[in-house]
Every structure is written in C-alpha cells, then in structure tokens.
C-alpha atoms as a PDB file:
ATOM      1  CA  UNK A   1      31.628  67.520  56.581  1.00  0.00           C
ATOM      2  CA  UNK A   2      35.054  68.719  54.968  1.00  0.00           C
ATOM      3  CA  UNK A   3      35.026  72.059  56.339  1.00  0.00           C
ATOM      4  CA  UNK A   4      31.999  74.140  55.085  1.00  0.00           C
ATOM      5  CA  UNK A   5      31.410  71.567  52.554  1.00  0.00           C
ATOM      6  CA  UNK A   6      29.557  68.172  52.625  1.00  0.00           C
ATOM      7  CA  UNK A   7      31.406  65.425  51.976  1.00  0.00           C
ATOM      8  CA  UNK A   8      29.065  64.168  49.571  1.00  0.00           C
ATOM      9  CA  UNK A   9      28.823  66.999  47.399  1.00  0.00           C
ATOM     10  CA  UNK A  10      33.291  66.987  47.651  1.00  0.00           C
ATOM     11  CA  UNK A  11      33.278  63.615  46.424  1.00  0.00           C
ATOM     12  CA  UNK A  12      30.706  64.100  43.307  1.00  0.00           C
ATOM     13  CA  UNK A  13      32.360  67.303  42.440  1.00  0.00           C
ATOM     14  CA  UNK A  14      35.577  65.462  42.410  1.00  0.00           C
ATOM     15  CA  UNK A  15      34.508  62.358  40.378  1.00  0.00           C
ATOM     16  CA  UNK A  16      33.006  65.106  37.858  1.00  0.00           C
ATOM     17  CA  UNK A  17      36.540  66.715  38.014  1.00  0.00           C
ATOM     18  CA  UNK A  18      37.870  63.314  37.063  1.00  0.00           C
ATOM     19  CA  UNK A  19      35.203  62.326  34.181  1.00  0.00           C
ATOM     20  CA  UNK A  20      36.442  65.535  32.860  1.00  0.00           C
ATOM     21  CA  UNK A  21      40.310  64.756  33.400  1.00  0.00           C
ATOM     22  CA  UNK A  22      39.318  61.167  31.337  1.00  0.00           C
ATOM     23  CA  UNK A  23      37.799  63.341  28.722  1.00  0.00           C
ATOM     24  CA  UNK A  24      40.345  65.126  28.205  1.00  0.00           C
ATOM     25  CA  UNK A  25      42.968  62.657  28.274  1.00  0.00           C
ATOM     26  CA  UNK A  26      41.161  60.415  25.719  1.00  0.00           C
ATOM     27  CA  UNK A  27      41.018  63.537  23.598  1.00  0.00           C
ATOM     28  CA  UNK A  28      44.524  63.941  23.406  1.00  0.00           C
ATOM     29  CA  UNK A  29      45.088  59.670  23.359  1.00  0.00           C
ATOM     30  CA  UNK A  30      43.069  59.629  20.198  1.00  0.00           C
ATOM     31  CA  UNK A  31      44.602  62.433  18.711  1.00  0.00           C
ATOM     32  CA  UNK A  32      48.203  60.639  19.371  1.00  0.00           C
ATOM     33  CA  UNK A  33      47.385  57.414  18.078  1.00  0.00           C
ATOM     34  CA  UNK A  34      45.945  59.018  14.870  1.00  0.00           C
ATOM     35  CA  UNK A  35      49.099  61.250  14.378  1.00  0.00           C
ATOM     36  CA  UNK A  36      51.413  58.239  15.225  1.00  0.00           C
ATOM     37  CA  UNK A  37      49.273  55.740  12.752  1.00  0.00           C
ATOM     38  CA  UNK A  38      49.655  58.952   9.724  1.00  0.00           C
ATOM     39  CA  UNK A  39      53.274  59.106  10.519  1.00  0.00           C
ATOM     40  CA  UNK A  40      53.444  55.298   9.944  1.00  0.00           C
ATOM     41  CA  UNK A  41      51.696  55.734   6.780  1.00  0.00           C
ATOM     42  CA  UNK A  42      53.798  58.343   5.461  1.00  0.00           C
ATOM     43  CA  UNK A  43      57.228  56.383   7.267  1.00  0.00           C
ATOM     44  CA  UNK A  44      60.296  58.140   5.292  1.00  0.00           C
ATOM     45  CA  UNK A  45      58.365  60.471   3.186  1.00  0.00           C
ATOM     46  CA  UNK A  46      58.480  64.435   3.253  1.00  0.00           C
ATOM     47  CA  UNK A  47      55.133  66.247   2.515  1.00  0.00           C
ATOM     48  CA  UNK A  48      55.914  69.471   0.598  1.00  0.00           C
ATOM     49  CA  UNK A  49      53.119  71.961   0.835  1.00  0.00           C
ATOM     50  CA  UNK A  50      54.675  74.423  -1.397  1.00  0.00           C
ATOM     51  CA  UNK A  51      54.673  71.754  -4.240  1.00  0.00           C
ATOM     52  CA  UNK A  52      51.959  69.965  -3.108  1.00  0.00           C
ATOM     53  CA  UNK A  53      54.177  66.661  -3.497  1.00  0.00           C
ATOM     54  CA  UNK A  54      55.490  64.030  -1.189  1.00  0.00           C
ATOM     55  CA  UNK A  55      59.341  63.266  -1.238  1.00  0.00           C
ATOM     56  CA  UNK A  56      60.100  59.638  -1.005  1.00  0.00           C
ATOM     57  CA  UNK A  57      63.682  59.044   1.098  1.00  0.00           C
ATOM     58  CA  UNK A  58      65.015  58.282  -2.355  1.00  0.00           C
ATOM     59  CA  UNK A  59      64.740  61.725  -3.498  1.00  0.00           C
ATOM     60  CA  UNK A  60      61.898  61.126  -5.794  1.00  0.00           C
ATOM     61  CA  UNK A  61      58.700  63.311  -6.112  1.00  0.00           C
ATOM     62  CA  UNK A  62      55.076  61.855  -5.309  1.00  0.00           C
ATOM     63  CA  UNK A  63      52.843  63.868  -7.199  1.00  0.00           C
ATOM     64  CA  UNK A  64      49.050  64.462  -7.064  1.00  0.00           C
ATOM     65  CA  UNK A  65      46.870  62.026  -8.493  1.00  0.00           C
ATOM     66  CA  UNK A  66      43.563  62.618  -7.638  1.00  0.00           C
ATOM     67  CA  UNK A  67      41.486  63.082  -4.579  1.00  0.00           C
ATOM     68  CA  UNK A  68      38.040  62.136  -3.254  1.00  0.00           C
ATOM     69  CA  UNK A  69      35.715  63.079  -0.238  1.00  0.00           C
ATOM     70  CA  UNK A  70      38.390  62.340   2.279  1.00  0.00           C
ATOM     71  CA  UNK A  71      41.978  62.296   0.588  1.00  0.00           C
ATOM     72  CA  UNK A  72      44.489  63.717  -1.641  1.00  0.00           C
ATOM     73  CA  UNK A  73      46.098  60.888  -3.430  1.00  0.00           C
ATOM     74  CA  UNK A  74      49.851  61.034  -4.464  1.00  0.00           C
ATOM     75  CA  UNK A  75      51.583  58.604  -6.387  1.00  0.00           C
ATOM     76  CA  UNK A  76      55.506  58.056  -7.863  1.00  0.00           C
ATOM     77  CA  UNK A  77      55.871  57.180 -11.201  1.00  0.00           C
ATOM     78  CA  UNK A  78      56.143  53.651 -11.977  1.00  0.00           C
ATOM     79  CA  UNK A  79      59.197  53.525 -13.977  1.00  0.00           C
ATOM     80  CA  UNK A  80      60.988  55.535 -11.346  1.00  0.00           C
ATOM     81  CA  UNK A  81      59.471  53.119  -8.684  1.00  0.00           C
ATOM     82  CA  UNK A  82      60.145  49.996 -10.659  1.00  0.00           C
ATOM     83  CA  UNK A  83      63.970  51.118 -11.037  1.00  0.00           C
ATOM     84  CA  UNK A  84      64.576  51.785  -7.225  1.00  0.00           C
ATOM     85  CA  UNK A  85      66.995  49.782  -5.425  1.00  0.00           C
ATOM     86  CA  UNK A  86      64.369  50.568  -2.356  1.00  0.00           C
ATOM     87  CA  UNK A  87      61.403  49.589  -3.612  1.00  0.00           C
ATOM     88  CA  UNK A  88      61.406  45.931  -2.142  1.00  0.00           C
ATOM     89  CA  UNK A  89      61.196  47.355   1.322  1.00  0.00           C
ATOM     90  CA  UNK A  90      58.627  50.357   0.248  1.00  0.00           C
ATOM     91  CA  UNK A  91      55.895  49.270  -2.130  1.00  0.00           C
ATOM     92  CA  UNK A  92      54.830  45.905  -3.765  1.00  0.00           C
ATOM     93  CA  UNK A  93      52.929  47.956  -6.377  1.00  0.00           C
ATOM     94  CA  UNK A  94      53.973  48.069 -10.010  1.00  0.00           C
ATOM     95  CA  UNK A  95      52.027  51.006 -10.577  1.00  0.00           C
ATOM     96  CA  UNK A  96      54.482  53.305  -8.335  1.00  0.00           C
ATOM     97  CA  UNK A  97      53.790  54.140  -4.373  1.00  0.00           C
ATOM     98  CA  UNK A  98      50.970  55.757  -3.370  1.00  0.00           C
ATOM     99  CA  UNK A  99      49.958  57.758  -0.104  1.00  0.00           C
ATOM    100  CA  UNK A 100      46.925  59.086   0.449  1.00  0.00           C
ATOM    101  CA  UNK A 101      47.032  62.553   2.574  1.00  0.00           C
ATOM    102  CA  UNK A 102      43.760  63.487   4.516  1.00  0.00           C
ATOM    103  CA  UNK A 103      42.008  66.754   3.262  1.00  0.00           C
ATOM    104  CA  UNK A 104      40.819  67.650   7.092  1.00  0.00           C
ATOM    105  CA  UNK A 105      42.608  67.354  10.196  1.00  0.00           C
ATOM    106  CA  UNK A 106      42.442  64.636  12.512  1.00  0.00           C
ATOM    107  CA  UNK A 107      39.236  65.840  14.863  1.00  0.00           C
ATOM    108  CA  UNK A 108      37.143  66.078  11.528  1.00  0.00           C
ATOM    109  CA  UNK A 109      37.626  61.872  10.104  1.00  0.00           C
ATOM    110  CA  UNK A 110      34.967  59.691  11.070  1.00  0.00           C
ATOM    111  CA  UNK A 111      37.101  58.021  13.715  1.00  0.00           C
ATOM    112  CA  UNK A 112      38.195  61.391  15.313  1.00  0.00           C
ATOM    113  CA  UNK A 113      34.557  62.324  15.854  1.00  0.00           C
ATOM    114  CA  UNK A 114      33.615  58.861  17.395  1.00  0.00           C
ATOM    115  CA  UNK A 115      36.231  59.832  20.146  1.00  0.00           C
ATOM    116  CA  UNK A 116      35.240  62.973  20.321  1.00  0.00           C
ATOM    117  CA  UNK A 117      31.985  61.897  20.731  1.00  0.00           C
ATOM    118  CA  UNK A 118      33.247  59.410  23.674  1.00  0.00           C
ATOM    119  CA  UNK A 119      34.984  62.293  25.369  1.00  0.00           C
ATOM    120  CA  UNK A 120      31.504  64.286  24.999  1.00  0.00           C
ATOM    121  CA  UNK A 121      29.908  61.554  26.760  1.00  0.00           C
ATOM    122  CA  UNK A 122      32.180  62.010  29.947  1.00  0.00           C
ATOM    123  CA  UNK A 123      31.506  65.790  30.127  1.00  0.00           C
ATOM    124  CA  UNK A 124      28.030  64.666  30.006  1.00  0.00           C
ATOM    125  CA  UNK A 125      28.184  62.168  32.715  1.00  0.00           C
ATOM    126  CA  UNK A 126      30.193  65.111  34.995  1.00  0.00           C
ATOM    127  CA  UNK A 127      27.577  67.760  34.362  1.00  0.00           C
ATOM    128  CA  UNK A 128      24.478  65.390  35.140  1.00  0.00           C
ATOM    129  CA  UNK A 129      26.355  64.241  37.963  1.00  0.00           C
ATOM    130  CA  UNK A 130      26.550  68.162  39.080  1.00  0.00           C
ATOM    131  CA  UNK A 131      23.672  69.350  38.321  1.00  0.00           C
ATOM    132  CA  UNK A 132      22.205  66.110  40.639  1.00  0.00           C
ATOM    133  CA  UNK A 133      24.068  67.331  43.647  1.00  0.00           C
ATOM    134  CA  UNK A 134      23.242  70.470  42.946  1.00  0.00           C
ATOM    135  CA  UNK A 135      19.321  69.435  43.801  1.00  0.00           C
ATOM    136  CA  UNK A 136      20.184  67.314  46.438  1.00  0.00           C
ATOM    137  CA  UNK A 137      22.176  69.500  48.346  1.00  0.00           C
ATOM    138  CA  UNK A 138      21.754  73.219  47.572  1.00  0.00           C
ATOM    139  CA  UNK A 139      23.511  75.354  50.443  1.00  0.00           C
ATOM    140  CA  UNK A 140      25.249  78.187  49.842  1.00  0.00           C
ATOM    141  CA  UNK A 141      29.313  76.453  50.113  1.00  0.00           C
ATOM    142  CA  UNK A 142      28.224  73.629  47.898  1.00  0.00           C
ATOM    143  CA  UNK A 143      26.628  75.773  45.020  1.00  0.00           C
ATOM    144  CA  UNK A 144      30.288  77.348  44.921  1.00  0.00           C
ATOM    145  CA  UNK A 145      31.911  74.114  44.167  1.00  0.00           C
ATOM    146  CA  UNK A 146      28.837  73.170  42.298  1.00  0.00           C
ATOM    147  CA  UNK A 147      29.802  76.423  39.795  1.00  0.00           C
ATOM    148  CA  UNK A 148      33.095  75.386  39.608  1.00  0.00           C
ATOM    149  CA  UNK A 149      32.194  71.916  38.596  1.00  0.00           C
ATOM    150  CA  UNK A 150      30.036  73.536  36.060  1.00  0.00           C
ATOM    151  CA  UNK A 151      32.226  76.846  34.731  1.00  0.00           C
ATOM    152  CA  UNK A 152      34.722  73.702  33.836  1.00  0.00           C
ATOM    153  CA  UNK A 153      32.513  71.257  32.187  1.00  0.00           C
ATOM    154  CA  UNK A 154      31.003  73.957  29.980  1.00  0.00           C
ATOM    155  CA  UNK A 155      34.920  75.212  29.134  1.00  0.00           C
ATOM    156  CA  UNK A 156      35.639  71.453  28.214  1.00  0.00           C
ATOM    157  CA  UNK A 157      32.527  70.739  26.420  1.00  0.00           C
ATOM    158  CA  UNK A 158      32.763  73.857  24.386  1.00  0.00           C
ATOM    159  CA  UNK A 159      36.573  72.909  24.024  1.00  0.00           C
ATOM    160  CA  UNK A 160      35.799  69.559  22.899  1.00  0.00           C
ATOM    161  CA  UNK A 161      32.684  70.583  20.708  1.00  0.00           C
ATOM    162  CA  UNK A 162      34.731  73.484  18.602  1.00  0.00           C
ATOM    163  CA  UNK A 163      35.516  71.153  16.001  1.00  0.00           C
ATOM    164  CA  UNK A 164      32.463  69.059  15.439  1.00  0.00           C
ATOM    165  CA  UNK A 165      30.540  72.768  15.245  1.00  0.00           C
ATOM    166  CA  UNK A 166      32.863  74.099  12.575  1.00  0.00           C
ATOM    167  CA  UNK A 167      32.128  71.101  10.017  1.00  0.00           C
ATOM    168  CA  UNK A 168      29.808  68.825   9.174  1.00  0.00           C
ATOM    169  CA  UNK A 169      30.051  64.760   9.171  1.00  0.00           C
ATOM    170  CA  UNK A 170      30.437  63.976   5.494  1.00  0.00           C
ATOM    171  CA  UNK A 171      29.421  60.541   5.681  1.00  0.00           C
ATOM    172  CA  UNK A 172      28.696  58.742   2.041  1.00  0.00           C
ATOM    173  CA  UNK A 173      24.863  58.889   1.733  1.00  0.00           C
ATOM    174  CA  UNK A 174      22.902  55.532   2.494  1.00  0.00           C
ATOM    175  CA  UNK A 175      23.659  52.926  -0.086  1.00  0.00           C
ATOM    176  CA  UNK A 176      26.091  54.817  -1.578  1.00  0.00           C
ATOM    177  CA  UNK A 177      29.778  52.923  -1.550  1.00  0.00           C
ATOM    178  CA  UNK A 178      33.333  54.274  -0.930  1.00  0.00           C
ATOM    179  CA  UNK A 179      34.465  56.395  -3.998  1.00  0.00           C
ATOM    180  CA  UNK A 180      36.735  54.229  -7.121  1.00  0.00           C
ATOM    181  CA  UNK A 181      40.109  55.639  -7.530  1.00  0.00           C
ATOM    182  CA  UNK A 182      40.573  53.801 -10.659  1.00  0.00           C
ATOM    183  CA  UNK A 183      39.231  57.530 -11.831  1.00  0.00           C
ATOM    184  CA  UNK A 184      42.803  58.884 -10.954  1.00  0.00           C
ATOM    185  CA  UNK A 185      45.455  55.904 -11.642  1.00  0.00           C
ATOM    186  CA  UNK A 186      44.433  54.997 -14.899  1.00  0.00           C
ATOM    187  CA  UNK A 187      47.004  57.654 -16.507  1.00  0.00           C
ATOM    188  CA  UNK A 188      49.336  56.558 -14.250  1.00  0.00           C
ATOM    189  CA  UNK A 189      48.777  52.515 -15.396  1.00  0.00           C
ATOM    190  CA  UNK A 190      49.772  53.352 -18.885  1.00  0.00           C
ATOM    191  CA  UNK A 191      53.114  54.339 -18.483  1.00  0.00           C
END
C-alpha cells in the first residue's frame, strides 16, 4: 500500500501516465523531423504567401506551376536557372528548380497520420491498461486515480485525434498511380 492507494493500481496508473508521455512525445518527434526534412527541401528559399512564389537566395522568383492531390509545384525559369552562377550547388535540372510545397499541414500527409496513428496506439494501450485496474481493483482511492488516468487519456486522445477528424485520408484509389506532372512542366520545357 502507498498510502490509501494500492501499489498495484500506483504503478499501472503510472505506466499509463507514461504510455501517454511516449505519445505525446512521438507526436511532437514526428512533427520535428517532418518540419526539419521541409526545411531541408526548401534549404535557402523564401516562401511568399502574398505572391504565392518561392524566392531562391539568388533573388529569383519560383513561380506556380501546377499542383496535384498533395502539392503545389513551383518552378524558376530555365534560362534564369541555366545563367546562375549558383546553380551547380542548387539544381542539376535544365528545366529550372523546382520545389514542391504541401497543400495540408504536416498531421494531414500520409506519413503524419501513420504517427499519429502510432501515438493513438499508446493512448490505447494506457486506457485498456486503466480501465483493467479499474476491474481488478475498484475501491473508492483507486477509482480517483483511476479518473485521473482516464480524464487524461481522453484529453490526449481527443488532442491527438483533432486532426485526423477534421480531414479525410486522400489516398489514390486502388490501382490508381501517383499523378504525372509532365501536365504542368511542359510550358516550362519549351523555353
């Protein structure tokens, strides 16, 4: 006994209060790593959302060139490109650097709601693991800590959840392949 409490029921609530500390911090890990990998992407570049244009670091504009399910797509012209004393260490591309900017936020790609999904699983894991105690041991100064355990894994499972309720997946249909772009660049080739 830890004062009132079983010690049992102290240590599950606690490894719930951890699964949902793990949740959490993968959460905001994936969400890092994904704003870290666009900034790598975009390394140098200025997005102007008044324009709706990128601005390379050699003061040249990136304008829209198209866009599919998932991105925007920007590109430079190529003769501007071409004639840059930079372009050896920015793009290999004749036809002009490209970037492609995501149309939703991190949370709503395909690989933001695979961690979010991972993170979901942990809340899971810490409310089962409550709601288990709960049964086993159901006096009065364990159902306390029991709603506490539960009050926070419904806080971060609605938390975590927000985003995956406000959209839906908009994953290609079966057999379908990723989108051509060729669609958008083919002005752009001419030039």
């Amino acid at each position: 006994m830890i004062g009132p409490f079983t010690t049992e029921a102290v240590l599950a609530y606690g490894y719930a209060a951890a699964l949902l500390a793990a949740a959490a911090g993968l959460d905001r890990l994936a969400r890092h790593v994904a704003g870290r990998s666009e900034r790598h992407r975009t390394g140098g570049f200025t997005y102007q959302p008044g324009r709706d244009a990128w601005v390379c670091p050699a003061d040249q504009m990136l304008w829209p060139v198209g866009q599919d399910r998932h991105h925007r797509f920007y590109r430079a012209r190529p003769s501007v490109c071409n004639a840059c004393p930079r372009k050896p260490d920015c793009t290999p591309s004749r036809h002009g650097r490209e970037i492609a900017r995501a149309l939703r936020p991190w949370p709503h790609s395909e690989a933001g709601r695979f961690h979010r999904g991972l993170a979901l699983v942990l809340v899971v894991l810490a409310a089962s693991l409550t709601l288990i105690e709960v049964v086993r041991h159901p006096a009065w100064p364990d159902l306390a800590l029991a709603a506490a355990a539960l009050a926070a894994t419904a806080i971060t499972g609605w938390w975590l959840t927000g985003h995956l309720r406000g959209t839906p997946a908009a994953f290609p249909e079966p057999g379908q392949g990723p989108p051509s772009r060729d669609r958008y660049t083919t002005a752009w080739r001419s030039e």
